[in-house]
Protein backbone atom coordinates (compact mmCIF):
# COMPACT_ATOMS: atom_id res chain seq x y z
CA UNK A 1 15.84 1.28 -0.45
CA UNK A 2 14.87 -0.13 -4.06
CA UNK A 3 12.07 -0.04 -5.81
CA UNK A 4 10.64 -2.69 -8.07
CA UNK A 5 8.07 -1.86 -10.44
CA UNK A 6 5.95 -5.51 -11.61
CA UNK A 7 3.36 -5.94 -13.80
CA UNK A 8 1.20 -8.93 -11.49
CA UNK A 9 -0.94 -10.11 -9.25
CA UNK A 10 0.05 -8.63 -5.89
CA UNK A 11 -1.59 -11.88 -4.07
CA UNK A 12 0.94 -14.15 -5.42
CA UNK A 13 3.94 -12.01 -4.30
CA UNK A 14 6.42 -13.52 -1.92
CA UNK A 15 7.50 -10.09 -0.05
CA UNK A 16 7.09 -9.60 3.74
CA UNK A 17 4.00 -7.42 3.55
CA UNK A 18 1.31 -6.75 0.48
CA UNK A 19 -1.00 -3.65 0.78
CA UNK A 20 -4.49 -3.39 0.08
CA UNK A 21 -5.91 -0.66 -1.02
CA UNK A 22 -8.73 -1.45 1.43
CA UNK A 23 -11.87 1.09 1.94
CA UNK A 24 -12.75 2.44 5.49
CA UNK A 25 -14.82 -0.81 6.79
CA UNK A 26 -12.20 -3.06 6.42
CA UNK A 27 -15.06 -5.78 5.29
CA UNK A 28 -13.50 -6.53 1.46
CA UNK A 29 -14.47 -5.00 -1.48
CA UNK A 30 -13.73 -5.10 -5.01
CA UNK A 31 -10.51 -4.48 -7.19
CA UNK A 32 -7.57 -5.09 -5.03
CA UNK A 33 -9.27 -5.33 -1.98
CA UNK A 34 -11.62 -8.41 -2.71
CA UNK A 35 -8.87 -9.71 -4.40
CA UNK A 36 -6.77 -10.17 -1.65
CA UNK A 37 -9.54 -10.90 0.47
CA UNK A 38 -10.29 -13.59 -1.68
CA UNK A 39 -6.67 -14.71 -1.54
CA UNK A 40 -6.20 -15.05 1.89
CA UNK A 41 -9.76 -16.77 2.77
CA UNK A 42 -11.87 -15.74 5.49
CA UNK A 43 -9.40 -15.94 8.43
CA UNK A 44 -8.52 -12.45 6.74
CA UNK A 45 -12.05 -11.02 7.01
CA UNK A 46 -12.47 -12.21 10.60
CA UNK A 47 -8.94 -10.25 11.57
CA UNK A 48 -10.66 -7.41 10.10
CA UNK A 49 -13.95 -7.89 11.87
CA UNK A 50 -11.91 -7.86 15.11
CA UNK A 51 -10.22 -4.86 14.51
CA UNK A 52 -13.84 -3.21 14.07
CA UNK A 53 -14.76 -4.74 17.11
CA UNK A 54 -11.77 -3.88 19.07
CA UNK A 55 -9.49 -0.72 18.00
CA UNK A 56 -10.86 0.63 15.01
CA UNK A 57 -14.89 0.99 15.48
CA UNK A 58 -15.55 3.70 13.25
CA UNK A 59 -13.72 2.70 10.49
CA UNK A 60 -9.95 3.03 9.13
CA UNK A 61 -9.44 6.77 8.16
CA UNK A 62 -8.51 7.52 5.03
CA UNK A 63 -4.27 8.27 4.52
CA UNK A 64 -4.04 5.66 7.52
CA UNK A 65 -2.77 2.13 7.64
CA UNK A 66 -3.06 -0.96 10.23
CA UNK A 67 -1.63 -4.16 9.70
CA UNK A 68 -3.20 -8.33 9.97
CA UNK A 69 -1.66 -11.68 9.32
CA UNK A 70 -2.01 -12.56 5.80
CA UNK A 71 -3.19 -15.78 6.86
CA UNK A 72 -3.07 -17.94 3.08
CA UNK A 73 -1.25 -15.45 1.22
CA UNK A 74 2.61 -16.21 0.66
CA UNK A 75 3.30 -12.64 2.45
CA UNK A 76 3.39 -12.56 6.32
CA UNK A 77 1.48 -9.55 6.70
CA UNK A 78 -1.46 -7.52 4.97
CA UNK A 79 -1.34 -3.67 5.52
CA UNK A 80 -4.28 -2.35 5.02
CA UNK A 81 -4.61 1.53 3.92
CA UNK A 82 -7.86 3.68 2.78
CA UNK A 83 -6.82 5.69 -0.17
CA UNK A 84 -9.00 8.96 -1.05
CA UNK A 85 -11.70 9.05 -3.20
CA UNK A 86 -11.42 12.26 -5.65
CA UNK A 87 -15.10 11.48 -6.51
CA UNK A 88 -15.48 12.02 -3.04
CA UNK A 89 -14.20 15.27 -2.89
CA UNK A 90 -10.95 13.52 -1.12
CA UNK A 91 -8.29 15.82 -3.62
CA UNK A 92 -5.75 16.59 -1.56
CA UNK A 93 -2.36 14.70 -2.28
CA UNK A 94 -1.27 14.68 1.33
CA UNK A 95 -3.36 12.10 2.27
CA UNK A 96 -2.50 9.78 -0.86
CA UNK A 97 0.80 10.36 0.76
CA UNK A 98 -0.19 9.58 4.38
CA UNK A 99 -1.33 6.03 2.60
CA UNK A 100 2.30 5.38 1.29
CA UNK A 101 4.38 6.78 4.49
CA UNK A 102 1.92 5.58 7.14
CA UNK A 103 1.81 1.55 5.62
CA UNK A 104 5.57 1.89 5.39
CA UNK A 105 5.63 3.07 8.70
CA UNK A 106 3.51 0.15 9.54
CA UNK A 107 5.71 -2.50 7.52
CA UNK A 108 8.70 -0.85 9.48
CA UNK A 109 7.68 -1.64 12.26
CA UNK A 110 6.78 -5.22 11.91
CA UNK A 111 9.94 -5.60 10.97
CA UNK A 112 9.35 -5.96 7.20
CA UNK A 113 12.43 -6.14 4.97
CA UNK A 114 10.18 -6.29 1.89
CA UNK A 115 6.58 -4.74 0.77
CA UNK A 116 4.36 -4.95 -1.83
CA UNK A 117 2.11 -2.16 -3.10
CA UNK A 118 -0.80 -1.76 -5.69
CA UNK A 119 -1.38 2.09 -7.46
CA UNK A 120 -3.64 2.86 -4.67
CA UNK A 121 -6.32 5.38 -5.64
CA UNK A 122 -5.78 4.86 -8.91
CA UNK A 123 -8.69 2.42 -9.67
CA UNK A 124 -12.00 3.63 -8.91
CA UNK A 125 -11.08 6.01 -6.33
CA UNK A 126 -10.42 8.04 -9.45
CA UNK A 127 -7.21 9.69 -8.99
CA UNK A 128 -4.47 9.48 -12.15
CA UNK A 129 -2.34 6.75 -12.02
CA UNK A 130 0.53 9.30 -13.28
CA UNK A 131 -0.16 11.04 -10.02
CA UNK A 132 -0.37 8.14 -7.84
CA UNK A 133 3.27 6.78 -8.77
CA UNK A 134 4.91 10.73 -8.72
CA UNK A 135 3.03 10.55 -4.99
CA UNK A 136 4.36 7.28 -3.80
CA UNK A 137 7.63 7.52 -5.18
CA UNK A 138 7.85 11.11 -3.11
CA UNK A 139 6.76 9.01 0.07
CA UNK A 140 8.48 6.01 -0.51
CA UNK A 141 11.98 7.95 -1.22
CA UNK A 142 11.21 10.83 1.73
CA UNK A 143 10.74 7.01 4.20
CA UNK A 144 13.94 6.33 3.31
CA UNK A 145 15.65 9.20 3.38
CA UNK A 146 14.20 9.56 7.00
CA UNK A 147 15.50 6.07 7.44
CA UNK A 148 19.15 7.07 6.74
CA UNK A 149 19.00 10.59 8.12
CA UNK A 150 18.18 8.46 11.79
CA UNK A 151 14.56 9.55 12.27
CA UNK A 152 13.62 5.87 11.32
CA UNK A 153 17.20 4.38 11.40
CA UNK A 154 15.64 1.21 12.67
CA UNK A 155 13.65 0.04 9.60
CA UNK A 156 14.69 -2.96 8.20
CA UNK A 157 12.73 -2.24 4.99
CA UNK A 158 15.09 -2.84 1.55
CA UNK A 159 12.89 -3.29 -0.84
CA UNK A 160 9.53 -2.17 -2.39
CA UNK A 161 7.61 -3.29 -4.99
CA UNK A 162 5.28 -2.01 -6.93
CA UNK A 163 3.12 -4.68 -8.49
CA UNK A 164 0.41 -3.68 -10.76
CA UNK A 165 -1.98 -5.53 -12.69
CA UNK A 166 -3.27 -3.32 -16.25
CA UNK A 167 -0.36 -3.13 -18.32
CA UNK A 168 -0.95 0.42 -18.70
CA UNK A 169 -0.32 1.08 -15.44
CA UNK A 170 2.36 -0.27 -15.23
CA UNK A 171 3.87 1.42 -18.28
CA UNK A 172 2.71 4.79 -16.48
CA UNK A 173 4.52 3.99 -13.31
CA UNK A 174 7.71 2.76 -15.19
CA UNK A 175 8.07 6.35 -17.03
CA UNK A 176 7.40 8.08 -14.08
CA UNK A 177 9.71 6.41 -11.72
CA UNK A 178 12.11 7.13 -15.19
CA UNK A 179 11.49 10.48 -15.53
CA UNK A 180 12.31 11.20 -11.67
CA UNK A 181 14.65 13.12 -10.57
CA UNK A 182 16.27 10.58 -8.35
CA UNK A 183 15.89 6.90 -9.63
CA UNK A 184 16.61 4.44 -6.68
């Protein structure tokens, strides 16, 4: 699997699936989340309200994922994810983890070849951006290695981006993904 690291606007990226970095209501927000929302138009907010309605009525848990059309985005899909908030006590790097491995689990199995993600939990969910790309590289390379190994031998997935949009994020997640111990 390779990984892509973009400094952008994830809502303009061509790729099967984007991922918001979405907060437990599903309802928009800001940052990433009202951006895409924005993006996509309301068709995107009613998917969401239906999901309340239907299969998720308390909320999407944090380190989970679900996916909706991505109605007037160019990607097919949006994944959403909750990442943890560390101002809200939510430390723990498993479930920043869960967000990466669960939404790839989710792209999987829509049959993505391609996904798009933002530094989730690195915006004003507090949590390093240093951290956040040594976490999702972990996930994204332990998905793949699960992939090959025939846990998940059926995922089409080849390529994921990371698109981020403050240069200095970017520049973090390029010198991590560097510095790793196995560059993809």
């Amino acid at each position: 699997m390779r990984i892509d690291i973009l400094h952008g606007d994830l809502t303009t990226r061509a790729v099967d699936a984007i991922v918001n970095a979405a907060n437990s209501s599903l309802l928009g927000g800001g940052g990433v989340d009202g951006a895409i929302h924005r993006a996509a138009g309301g068709e995107l907010l009613e998917a969401c309200r239906e999901l309340r309605r239907t299969q998720l009525r308390d909320g999407l848990p944090v380190g989970s994922a679900v996916a909706t059309s991505a109605f007037r985005l160019p990607a097919r899909w949006v994944i959403h994810t909750v990442g943890p908030n560390r101002h809200a006590g939510q430390r723990d790097p498993a479930l920043l983890a869960s967000c990466f491995h669960e939404s790839l689990a989710v792209a999987s199995g829509l049959g993505a070849r391609s996904v798009a993600f933002p530094a989730i939990s690195a915006g004003i969910y507090g949590w390093d951006p240093a951290q956040v790309a040594e976490v999702a590289f972990d996930a994204v390379r332990s998905f793949s290695s699960s992939s090959s190994a025939g846990a998940a031998s059926d995922s089409p997935l080849e390529v994921v981006e990371f698109v981020l949009f403050s240069e200095d994020t970017t520049a973090v997640f390029r010198s991590v993904f560097a510095s790793s111990p196995e560059d993809s």
